[in-house]
Protein backbone atom coordinates (compact mmCIF):
# COMPACT_ATOMS: atom_id res chain seq x y z
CA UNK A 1 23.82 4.69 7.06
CA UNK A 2 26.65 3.81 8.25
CA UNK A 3 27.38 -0.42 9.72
CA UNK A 4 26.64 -0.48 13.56
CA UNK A 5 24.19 2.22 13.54
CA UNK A 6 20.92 1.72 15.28
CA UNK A 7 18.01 1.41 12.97
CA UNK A 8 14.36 1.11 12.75
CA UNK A 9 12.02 -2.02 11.45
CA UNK A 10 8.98 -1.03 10.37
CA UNK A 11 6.09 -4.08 9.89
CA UNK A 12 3.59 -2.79 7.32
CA UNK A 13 2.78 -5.28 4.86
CA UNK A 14 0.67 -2.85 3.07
CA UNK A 15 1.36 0.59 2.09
CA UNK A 16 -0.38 3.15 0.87
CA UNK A 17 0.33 6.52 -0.30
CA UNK A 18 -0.58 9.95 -2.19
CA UNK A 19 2.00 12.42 -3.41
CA UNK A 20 1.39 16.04 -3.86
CA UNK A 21 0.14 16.02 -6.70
CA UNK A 22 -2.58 13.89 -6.34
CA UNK A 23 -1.28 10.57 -7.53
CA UNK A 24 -2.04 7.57 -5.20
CA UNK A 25 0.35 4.69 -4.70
CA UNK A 26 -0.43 0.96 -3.04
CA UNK A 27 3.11 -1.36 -1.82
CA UNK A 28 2.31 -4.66 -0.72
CA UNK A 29 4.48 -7.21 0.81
CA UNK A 30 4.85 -10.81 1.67
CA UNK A 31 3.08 -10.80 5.11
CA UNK A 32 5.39 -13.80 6.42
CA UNK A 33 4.17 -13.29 10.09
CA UNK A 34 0.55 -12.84 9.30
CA UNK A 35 -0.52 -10.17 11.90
CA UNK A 36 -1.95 -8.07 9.85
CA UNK A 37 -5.18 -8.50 7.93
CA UNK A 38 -5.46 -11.71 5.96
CA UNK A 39 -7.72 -9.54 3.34
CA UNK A 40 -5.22 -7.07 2.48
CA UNK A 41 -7.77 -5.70 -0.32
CA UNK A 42 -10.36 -5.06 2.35
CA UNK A 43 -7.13 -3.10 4.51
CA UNK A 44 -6.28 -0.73 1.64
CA UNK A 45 -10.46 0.03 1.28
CA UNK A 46 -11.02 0.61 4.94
CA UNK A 47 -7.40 2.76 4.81
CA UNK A 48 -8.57 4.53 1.67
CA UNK A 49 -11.80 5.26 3.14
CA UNK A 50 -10.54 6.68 6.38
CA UNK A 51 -8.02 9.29 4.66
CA UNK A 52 -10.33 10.26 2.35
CA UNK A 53 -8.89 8.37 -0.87
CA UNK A 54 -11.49 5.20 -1.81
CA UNK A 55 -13.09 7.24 -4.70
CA UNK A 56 -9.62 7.96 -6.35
CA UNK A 57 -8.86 4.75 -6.64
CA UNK A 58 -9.39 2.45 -9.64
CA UNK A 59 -10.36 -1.07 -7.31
CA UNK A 60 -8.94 -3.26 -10.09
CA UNK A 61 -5.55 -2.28 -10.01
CA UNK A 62 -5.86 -2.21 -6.24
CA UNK A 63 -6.51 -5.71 -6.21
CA UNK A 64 -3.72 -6.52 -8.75
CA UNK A 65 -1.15 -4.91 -6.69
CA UNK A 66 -2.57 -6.49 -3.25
CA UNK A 67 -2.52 -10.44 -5.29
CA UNK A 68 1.15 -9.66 -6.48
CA UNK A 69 2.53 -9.46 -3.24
CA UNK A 70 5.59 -8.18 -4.62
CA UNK A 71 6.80 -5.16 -3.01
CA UNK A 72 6.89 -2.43 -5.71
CA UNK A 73 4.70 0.47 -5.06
CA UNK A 74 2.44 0.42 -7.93
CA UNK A 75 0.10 3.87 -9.10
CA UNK A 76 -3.59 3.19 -8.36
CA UNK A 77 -5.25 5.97 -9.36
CA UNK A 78 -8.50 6.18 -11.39
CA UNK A 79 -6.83 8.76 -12.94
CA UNK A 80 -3.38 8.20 -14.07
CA UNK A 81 -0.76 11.39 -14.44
């Protein structure tokens, strides 16, 4: 990217992913503006839930990553490649 090109801002303090092969990620941020949820624990178990995910996931590390706030995506599987 080059300086003066357009861009995009994307607000997700909480991200969560899984890769093709199976392995399930969790990124959590800072949420400076606080509109998204003050429980970001109970987000990533309702997100988990609704893609299928929640009984992949070991909860404990979930929680870890979610009380860091530190912006690294972290592995969170139950079962770790």
């Amino acid at each position: 990217m080059k300086v003066g090109q357009p861009g995009e801002i994307i607000y997700e303090p909480v991200l969560l992913a899984q890769l093709p092969d199976g392995r399930i990620f969790l990124e959590a941020h800072r949420d400076p503006y606080r509109k998204k949820s003050e429980q970001p624990l109970q987000f990533v178990r309702e997100l988990a839930a609704a893609n299928n995910v929640d009984k992949a996931i070991d909860w404990k590390k979930a929680a870890d990553v979610t009380s860091r706030d530190e912006g690294i995506a972290r592995e969170i599987g139950a079962i770790s490649h």
